[in-house]
PDB file of N, CA and C in Angstrom:
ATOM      1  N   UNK A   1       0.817  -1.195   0.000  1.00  0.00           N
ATOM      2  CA  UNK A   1       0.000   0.000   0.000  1.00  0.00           C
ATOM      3  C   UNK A   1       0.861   1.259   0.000  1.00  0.00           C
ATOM      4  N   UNK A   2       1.905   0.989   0.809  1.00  0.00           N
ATOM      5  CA  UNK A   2       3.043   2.436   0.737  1.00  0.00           C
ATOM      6  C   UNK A   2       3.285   2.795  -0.925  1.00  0.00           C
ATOM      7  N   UNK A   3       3.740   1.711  -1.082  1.00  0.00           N
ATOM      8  CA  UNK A   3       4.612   2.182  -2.878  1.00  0.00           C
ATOM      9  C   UNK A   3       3.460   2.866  -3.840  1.00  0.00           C
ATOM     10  N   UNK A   4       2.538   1.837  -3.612  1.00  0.00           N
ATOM     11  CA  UNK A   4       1.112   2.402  -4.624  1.00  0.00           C
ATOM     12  C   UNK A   4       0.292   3.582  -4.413  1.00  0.00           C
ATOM     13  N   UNK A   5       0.723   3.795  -3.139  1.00  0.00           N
ATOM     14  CA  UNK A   5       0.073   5.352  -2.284  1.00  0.00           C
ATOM     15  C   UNK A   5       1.396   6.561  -3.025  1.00  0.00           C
ATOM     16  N   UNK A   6       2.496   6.278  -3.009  1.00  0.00           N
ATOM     17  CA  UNK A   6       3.452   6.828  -3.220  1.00  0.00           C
ATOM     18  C   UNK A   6       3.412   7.023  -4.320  1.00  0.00           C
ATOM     19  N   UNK A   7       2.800   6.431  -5.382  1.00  0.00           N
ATOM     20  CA  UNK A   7       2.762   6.196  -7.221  1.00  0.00           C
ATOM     21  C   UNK A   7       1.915   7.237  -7.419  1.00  0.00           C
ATOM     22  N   UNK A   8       0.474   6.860  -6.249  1.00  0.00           N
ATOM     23  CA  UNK A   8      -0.890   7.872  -6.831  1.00  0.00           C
ATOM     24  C   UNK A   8      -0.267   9.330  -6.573  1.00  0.00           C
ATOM     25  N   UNK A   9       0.538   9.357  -5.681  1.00  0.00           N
ATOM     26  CA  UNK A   9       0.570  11.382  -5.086  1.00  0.00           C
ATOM     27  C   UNK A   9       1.579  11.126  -6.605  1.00  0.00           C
ATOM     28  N   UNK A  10       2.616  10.535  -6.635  1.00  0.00           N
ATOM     29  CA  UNK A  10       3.081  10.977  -7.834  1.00  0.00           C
ATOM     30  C   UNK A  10       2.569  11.350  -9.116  1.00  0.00           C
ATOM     31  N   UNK A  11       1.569  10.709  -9.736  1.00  0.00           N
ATOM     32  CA  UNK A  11       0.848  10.907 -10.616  1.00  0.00           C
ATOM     33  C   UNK A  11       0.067  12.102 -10.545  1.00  0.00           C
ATOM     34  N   UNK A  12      -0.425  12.451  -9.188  1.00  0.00           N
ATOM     35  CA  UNK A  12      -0.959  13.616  -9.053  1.00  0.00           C
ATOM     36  C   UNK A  12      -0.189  14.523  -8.513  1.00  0.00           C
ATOM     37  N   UNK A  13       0.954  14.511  -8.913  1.00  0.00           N
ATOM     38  CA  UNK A  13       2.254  15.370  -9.148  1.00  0.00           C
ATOM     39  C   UNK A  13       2.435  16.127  -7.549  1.00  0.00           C
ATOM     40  N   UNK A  14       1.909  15.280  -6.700  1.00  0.00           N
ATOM     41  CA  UNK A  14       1.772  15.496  -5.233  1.00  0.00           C
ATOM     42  C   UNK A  14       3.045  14.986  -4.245  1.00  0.00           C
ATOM     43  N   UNK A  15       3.738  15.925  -3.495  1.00  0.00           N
ATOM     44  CA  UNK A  15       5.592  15.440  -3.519  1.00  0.00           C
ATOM     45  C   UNK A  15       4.802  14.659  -1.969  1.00  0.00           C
ATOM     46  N   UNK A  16       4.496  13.884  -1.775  1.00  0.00           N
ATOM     47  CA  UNK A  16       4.377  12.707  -0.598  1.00  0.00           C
ATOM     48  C   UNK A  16       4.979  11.451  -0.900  1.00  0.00           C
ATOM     49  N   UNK A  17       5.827  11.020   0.383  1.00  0.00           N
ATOM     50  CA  UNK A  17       6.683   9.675  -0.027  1.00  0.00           C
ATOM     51  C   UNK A  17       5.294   8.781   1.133  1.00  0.00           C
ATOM     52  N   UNK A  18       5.118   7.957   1.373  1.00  0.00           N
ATOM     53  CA  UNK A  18       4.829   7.084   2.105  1.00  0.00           C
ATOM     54  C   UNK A  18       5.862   5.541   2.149  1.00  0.00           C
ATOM     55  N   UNK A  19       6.121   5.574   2.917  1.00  0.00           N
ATOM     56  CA  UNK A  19       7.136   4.430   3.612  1.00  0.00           C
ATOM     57  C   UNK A  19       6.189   3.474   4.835  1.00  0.00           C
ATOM     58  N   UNK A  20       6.736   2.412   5.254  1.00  0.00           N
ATOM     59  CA  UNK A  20       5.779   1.201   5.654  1.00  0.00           C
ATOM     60  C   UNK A  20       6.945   0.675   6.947  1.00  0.00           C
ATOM     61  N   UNK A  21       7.003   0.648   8.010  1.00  0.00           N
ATOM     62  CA  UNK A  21       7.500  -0.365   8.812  1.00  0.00           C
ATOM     63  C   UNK A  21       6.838  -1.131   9.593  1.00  0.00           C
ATOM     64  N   UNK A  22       7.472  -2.239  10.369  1.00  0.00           N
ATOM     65  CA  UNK A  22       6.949  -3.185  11.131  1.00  0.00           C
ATOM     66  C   UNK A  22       6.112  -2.925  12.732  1.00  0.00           C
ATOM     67  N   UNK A  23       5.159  -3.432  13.097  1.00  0.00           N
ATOM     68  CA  UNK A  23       4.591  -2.786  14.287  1.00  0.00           C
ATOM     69  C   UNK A  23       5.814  -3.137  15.571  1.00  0.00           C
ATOM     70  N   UNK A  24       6.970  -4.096  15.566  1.00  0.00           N
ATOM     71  CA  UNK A  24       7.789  -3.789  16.468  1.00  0.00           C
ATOM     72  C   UNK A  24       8.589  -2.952  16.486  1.00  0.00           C
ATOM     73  N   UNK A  25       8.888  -2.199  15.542  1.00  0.00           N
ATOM     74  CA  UNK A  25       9.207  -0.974  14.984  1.00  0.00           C
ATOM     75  C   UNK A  25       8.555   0.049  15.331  1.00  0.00           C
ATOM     76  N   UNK A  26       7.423   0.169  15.465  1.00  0.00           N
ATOM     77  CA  UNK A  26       6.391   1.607  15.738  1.00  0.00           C
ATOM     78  C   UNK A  26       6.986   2.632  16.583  1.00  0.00           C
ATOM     79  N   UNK A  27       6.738   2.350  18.271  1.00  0.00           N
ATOM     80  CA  UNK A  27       7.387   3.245  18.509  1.00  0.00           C
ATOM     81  C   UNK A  27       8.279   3.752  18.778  1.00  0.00           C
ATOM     82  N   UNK A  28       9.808   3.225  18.339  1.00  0.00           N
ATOM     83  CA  UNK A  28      10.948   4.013  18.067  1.00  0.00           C
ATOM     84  C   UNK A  28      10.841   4.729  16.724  1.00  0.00           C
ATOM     85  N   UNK A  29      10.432   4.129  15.941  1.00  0.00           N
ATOM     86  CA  UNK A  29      10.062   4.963  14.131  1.00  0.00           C
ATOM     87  C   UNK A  29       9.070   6.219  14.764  1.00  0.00           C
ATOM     88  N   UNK A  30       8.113   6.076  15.603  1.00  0.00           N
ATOM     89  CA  UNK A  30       7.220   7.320  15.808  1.00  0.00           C
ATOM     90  C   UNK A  30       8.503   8.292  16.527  1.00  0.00           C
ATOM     91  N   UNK A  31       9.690   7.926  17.168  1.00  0.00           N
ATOM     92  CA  UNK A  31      10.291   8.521  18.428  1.00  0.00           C
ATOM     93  C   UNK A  31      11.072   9.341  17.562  1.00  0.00           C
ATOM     94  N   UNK A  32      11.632   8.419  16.284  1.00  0.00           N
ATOM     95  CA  UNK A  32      13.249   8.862  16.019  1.00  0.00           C
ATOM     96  C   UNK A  32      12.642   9.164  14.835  1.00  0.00           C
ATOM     97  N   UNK A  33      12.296   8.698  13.882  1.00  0.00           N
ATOM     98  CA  UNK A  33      12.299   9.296  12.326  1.00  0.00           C
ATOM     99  C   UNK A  33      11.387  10.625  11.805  1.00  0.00           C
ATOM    100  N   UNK A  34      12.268  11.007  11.171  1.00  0.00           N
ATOM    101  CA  UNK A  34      11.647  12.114  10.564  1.00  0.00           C
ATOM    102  C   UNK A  34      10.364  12.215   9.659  1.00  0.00           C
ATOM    103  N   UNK A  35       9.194  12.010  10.227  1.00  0.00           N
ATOM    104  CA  UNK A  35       7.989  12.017   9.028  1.00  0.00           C
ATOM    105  C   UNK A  35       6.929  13.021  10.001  1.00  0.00           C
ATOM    106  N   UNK A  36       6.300  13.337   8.894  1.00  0.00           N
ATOM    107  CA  UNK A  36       5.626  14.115   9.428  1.00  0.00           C
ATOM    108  C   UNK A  36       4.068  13.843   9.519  1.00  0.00           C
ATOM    109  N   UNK A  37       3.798  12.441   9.746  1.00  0.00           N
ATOM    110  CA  UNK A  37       2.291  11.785   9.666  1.00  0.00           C
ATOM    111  C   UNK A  37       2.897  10.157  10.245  1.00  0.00           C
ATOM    112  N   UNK A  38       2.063   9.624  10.969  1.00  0.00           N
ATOM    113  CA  UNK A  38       2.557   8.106  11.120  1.00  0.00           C
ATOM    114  C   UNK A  38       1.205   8.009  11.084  1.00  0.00           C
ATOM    115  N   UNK A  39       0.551   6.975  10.294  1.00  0.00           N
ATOM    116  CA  UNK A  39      -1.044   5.810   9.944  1.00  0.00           C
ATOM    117  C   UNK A  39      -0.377   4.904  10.411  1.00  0.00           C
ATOM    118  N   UNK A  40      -1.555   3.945  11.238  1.00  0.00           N
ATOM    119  CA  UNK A  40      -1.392   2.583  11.497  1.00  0.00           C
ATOM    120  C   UNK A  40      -2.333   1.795  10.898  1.00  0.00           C
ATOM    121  N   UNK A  41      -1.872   0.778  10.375  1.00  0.00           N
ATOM    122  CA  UNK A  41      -2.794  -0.192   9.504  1.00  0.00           C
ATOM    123  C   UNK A  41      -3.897  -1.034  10.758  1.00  0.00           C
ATOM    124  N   UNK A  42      -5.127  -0.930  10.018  1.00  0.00           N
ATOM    125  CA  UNK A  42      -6.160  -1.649  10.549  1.00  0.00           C
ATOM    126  C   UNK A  42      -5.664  -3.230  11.583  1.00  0.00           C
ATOM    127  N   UNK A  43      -4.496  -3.711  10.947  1.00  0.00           N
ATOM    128  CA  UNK A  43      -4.080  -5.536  11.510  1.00  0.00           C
ATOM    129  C   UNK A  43      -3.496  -4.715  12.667  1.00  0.00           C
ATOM    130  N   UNK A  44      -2.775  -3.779  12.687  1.00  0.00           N
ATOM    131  CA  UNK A  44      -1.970  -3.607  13.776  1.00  0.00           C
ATOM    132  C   UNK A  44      -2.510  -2.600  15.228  1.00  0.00           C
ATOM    133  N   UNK A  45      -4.355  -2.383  14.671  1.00  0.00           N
ATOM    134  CA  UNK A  45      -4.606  -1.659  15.679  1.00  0.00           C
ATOM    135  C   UNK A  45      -4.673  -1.452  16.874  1.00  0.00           C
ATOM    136  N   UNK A  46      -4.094  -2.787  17.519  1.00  0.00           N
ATOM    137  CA  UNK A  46      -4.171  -3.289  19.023  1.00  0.00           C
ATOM    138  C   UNK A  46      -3.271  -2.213  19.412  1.00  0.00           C
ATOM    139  N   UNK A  47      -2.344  -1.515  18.493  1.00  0.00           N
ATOM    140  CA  UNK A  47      -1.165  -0.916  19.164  1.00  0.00           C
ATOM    141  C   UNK A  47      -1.172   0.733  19.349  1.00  0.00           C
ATOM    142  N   UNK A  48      -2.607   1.172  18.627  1.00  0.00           N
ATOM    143  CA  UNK A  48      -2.461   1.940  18.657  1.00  0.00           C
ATOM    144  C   UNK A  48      -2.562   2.860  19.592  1.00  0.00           C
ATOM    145  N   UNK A  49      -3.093   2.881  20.482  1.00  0.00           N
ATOM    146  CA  UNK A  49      -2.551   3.457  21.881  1.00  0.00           C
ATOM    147  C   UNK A  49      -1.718   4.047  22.855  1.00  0.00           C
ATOM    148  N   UNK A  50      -0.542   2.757  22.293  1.00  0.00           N
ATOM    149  CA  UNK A  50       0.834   3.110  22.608  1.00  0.00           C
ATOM    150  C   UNK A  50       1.939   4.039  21.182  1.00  0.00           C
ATOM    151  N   UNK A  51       1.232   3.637  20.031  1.00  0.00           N
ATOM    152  CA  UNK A  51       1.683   4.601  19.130  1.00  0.00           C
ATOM    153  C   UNK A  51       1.551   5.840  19.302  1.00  0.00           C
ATOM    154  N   UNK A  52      -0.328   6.219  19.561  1.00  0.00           N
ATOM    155  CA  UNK A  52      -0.474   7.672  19.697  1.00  0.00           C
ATOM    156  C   UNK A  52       0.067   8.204  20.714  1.00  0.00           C
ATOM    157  N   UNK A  53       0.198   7.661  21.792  1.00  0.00           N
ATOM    158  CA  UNK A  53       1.493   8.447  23.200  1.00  0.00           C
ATOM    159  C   UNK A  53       2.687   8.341  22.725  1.00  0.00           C
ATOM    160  N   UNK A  54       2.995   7.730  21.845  1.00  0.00           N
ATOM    161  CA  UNK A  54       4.733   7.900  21.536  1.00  0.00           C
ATOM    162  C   UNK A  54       4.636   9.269  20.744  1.00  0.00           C
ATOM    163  N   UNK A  55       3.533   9.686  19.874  1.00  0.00           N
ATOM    164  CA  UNK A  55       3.091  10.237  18.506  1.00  0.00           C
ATOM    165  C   UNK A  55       3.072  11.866  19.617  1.00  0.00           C
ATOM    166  N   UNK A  56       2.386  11.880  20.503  1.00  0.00           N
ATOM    167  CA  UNK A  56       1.948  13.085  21.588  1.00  0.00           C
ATOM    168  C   UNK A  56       3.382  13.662  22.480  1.00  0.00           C
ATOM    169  N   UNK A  57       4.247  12.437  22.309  1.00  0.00           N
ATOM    170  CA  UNK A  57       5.257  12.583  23.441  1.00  0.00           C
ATOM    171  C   UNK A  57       6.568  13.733  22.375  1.00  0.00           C
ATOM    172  N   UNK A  58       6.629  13.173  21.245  1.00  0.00           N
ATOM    173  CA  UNK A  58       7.050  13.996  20.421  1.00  0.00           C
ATOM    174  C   UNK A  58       6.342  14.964  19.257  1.00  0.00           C
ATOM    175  N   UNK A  59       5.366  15.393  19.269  1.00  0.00           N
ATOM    176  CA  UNK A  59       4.589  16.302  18.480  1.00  0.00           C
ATOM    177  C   UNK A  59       4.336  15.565  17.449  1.00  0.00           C
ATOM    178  N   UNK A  60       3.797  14.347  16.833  1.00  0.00           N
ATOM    179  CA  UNK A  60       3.752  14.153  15.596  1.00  0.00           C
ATOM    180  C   UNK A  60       2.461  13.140  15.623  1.00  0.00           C
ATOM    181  N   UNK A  61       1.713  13.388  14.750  1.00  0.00           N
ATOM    182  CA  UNK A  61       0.330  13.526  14.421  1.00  0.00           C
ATOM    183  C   UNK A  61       0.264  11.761  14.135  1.00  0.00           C
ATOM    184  N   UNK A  62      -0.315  10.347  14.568  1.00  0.00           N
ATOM    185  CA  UNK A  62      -0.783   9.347  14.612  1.00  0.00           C
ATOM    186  C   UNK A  62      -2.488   9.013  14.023  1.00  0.00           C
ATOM    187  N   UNK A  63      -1.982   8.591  13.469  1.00  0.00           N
ATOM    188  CA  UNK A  63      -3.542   8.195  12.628  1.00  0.00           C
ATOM    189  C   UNK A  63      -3.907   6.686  12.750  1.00  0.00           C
ATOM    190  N   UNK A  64      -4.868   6.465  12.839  1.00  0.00           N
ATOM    191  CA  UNK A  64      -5.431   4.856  12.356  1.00  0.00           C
ATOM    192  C   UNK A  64      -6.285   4.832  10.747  1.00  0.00           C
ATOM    193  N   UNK A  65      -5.693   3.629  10.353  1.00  0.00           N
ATOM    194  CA  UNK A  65      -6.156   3.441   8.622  1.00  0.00           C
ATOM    195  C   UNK A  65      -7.268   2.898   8.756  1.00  0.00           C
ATOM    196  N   UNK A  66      -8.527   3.273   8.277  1.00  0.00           N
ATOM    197  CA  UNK A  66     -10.079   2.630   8.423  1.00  0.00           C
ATOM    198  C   UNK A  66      -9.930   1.513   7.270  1.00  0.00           C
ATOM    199  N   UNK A  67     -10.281   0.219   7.639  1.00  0.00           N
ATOM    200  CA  UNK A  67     -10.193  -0.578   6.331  1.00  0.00           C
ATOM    201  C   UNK A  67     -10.791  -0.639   5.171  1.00  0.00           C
ATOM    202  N   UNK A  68     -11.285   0.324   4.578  1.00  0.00           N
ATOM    203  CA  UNK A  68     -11.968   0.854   3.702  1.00  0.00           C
ATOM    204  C   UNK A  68     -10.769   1.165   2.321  1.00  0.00           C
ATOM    205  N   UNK A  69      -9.918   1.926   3.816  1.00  0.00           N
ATOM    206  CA  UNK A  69      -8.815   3.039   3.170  1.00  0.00           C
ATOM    207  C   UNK A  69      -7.104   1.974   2.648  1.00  0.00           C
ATOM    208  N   UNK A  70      -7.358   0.735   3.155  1.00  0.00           N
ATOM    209  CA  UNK A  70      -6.425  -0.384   3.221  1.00  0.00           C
ATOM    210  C   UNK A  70      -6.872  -1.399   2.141  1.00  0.00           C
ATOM    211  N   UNK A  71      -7.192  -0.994   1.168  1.00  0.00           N
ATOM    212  CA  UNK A  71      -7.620  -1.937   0.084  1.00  0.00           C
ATOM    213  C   UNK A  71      -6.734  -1.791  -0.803  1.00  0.00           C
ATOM    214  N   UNK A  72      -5.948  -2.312  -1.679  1.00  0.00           N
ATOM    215  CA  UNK A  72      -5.134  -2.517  -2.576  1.00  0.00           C
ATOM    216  C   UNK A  72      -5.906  -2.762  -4.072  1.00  0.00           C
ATOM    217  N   UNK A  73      -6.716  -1.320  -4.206  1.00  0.00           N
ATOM    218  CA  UNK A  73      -7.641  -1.180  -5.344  1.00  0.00           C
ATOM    219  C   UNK A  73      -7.793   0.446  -5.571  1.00  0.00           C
ATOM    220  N   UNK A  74      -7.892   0.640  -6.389  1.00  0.00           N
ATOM    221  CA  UNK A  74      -7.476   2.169  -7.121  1.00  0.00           C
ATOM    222  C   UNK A  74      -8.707   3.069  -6.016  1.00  0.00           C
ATOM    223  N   UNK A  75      -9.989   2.562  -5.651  1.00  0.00           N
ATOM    224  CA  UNK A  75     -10.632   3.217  -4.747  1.00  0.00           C
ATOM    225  C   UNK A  75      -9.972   3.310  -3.552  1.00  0.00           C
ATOM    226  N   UNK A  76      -9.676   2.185  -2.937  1.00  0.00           N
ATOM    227  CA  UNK A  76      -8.679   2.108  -1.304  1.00  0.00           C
ATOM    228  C   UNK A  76      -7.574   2.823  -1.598  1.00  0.00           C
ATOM    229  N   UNK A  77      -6.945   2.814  -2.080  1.00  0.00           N
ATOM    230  CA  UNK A  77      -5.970   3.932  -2.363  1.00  0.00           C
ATOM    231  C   UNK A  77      -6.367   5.334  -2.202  1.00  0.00           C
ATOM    232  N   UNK A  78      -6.872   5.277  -2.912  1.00  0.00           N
ATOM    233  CA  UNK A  78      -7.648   7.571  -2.828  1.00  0.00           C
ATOM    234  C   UNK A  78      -8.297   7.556  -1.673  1.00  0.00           C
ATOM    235  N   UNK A  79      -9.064   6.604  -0.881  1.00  0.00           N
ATOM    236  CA  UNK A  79      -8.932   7.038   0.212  1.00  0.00           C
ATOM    237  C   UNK A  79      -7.943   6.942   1.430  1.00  0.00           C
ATOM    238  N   UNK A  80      -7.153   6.606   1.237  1.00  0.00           N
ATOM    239  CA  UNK A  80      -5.639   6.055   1.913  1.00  0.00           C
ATOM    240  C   UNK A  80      -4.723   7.878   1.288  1.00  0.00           C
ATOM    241  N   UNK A  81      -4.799   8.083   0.427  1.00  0.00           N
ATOM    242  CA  UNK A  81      -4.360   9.041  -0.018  1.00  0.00           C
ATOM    243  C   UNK A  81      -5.026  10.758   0.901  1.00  0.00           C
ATOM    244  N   UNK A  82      -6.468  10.557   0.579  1.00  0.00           N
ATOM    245  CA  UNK A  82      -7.146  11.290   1.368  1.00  0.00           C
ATOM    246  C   UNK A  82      -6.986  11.815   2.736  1.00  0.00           C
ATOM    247  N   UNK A  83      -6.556  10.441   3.452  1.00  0.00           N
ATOM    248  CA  UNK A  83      -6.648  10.380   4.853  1.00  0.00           C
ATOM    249  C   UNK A  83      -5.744  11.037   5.269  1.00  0.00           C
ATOM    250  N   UNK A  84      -4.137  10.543   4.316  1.00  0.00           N
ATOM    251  CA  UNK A  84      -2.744  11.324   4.096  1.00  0.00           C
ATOM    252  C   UNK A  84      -2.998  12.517   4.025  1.00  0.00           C
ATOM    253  N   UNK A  85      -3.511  13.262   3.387  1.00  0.00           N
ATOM    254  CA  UNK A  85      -3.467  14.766   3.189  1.00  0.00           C
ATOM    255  C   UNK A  85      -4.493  15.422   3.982  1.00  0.00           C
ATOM    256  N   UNK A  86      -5.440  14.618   4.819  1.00  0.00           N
ATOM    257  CA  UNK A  86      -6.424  15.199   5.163  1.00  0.00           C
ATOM    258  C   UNK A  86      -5.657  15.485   6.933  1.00  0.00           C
ATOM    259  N   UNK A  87      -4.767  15.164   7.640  1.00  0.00           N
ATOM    260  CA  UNK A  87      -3.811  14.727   8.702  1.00  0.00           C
ATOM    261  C   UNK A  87      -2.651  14.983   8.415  1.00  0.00           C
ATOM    262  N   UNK A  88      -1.772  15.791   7.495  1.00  0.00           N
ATOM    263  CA  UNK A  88      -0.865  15.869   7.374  1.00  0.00           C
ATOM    264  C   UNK A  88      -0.676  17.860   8.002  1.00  0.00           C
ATOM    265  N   UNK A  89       0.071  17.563   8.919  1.00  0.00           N
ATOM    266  CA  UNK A  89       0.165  18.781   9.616  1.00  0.00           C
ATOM    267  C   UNK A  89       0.417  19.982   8.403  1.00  0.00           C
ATOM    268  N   UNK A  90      -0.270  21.446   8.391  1.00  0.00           N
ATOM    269  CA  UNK A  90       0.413  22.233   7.828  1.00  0.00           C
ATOM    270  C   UNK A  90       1.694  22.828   7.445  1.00  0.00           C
TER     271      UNK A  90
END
């Protein structure tokens, strides 16, 4: 879903990278890396809790992906895209 999310802003000449890591990964990636939006996928929502306090502890905005928006189909995408720009801090 990252790469194909990453294809659509491209096509719509929209400069967003989306990148994908592992949920044992979460919150040091929310702690240490530089992005300016972290989504959590629908499978991994048990975690999100502890994402969004990692997300609060350093200023950076935590989202959950509605599975609607997690479909690997040109519709799930635009809204996966949507959600991206609709949460992406000014």
């Amino acid at each position: 879903m990252a790469q194909k999310t990453t294809d659509y802003f491209k096509q719509k000449v929209i400069d967003i990278v989306v990148d994908a890591t592992t949920a044992t990964e979460g919150t040091k990636a929310i702690e240490t890396r530089d992005f300016d939006l972290f989504i959590i996928s629908p499978q991994t929502k048990m975690y999100f809790k502890q994402f969004a306090e990692a997300g609060a502890r350093v200023g950076k905005p935590v989202v959950e992906i509605p599975f609607q928006a997690y479909i690997p189909i040109p519709s799930g995408i635009e809204k996966l895209a949507k959600l991206i720009t609709d949460n992406l801090p000014n």
